[in-house]
N, C-alpha and C. Protein backbone atom coordinates (compact mmCIF):
# COMPACT_ATOMS: atom_id res chain seq x y z
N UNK A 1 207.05 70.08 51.40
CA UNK A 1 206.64 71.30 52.05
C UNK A 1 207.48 71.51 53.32
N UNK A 2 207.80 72.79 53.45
CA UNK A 2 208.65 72.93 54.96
C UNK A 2 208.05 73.44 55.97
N UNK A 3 208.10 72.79 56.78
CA UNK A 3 207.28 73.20 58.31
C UNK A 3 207.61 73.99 59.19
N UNK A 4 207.11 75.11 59.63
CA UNK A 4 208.20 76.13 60.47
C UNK A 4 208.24 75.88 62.02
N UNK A 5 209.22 75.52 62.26
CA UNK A 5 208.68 75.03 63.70
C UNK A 5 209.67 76.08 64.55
N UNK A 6 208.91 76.27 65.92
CA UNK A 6 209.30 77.23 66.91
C UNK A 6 209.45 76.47 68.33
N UNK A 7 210.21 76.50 69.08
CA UNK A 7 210.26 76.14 70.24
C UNK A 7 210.57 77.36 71.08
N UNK A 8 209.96 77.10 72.15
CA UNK A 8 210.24 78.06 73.46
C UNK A 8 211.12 77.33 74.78
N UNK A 9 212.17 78.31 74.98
CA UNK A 9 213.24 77.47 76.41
C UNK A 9 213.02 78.25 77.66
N UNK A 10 214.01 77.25 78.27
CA UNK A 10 214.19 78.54 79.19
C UNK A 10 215.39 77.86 80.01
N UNK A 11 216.41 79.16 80.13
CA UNK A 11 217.81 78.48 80.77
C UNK A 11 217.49 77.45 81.90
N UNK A 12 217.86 76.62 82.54
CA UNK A 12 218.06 76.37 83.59
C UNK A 12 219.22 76.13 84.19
N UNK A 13 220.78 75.66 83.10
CA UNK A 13 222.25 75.91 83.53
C UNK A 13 222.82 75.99 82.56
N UNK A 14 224.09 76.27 83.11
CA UNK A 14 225.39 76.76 82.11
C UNK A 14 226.44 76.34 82.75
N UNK A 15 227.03 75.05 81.97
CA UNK A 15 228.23 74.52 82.03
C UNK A 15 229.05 73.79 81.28
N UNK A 16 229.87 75.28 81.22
CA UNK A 16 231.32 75.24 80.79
C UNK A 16 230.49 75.59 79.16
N UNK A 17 230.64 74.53 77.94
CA UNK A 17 230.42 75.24 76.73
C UNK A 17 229.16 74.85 76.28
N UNK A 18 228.04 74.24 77.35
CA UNK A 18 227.07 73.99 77.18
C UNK A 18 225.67 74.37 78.40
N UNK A 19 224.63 74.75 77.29
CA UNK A 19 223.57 74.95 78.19
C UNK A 19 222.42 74.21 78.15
N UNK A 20 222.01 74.04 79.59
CA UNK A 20 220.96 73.46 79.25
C UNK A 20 219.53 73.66 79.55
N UNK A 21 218.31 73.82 78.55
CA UNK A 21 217.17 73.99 78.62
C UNK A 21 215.98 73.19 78.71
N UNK A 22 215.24 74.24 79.08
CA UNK A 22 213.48 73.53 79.49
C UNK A 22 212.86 73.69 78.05
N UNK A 23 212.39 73.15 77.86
CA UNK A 23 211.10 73.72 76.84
C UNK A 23 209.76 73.76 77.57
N UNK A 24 208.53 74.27 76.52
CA UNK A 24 207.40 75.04 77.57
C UNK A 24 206.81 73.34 77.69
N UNK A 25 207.06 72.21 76.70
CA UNK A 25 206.53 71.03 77.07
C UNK A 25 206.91 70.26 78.13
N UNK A 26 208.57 70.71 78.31
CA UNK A 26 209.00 70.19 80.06
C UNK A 26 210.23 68.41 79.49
N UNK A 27 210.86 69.11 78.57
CA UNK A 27 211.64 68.10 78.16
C UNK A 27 212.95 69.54 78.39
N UNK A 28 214.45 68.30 78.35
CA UNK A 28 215.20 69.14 78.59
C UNK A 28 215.87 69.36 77.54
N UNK A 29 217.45 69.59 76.78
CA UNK A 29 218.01 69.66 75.95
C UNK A 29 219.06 70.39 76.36
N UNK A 30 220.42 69.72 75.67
CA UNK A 30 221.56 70.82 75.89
C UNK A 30 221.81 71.25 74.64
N UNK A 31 222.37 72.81 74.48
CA UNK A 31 222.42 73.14 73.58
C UNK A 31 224.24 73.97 73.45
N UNK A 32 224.94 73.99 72.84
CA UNK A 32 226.30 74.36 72.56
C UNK A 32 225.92 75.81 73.12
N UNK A 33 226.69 76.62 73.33
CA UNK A 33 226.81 78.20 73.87
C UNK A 33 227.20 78.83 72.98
N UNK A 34 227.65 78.42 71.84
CA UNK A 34 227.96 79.51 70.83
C UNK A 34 226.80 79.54 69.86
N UNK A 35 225.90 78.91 69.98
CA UNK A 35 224.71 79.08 69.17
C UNK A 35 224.06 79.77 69.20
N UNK A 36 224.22 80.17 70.82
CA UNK A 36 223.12 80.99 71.20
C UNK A 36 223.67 82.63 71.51
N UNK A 37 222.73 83.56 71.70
CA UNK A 37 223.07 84.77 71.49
C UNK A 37 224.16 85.12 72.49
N UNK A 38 224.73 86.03 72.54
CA UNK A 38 225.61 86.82 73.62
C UNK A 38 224.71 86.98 75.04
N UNK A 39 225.56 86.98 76.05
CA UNK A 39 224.63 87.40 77.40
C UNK A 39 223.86 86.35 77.40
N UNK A 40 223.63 85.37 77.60
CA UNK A 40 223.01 84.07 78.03
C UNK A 40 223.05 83.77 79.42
N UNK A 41 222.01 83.91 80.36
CA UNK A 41 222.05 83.78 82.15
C UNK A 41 221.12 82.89 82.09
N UNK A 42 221.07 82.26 83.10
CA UNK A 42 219.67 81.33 84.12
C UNK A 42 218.95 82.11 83.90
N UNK A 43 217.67 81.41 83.57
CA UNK A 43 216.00 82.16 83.53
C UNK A 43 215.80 82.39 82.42
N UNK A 44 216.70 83.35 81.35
CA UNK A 44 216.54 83.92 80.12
C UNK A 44 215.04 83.08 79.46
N UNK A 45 214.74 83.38 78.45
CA UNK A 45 213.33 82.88 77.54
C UNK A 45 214.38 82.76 75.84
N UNK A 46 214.08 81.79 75.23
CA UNK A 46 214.70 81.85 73.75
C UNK A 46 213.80 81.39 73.13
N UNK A 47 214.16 81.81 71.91
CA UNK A 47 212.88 80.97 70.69
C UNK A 47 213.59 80.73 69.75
N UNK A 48 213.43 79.27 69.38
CA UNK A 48 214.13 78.49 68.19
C UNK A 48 213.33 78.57 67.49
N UNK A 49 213.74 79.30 66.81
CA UNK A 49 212.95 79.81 65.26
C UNK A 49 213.97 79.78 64.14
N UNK A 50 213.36 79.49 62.54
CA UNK A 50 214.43 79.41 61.17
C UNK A 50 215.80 79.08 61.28
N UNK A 51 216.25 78.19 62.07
CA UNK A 51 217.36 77.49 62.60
C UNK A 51 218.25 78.02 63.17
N UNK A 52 217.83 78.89 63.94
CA UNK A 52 218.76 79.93 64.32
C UNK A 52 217.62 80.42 66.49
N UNK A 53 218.56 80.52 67.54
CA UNK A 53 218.07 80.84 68.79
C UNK A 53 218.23 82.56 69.14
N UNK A 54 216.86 83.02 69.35
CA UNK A 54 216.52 84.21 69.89
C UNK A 54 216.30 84.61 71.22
N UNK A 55 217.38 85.45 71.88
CA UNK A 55 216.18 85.65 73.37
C UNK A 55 215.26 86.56 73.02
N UNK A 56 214.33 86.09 74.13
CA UNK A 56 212.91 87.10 74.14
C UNK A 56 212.92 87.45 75.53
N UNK A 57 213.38 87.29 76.25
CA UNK A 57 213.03 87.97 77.52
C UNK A 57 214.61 87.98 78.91
């Protein structure tokens, strides 16, 4: 069975070809910059959803 899992971020930096995020549990993670959508700033909100990163806010 496949499990749909969602995470919620939130920028906290950007350097060079990597960013790195909060999640709402308070762990961090870097994530590559081309993964993620266009226009990516500090603060932004994303949701890792169906293997693929969304901003929401």
């Amino acid at each position: 069975m496949f499990e749909m899992i969602e995470i919620k971020y939130e920028v906290v930096d950007i350097s060079g070809d990597y960013v790195t995020c909060l999640s709402e549990k308070g762990s961090t993670t870097n994530i590559a910059i081309y993964l993620l959508p266009d226009g990516i700033d500090i603060g932004d909100k994303l949701l890792y959803k169906d293997l693929s990163y969304e901003k929401i806010s």
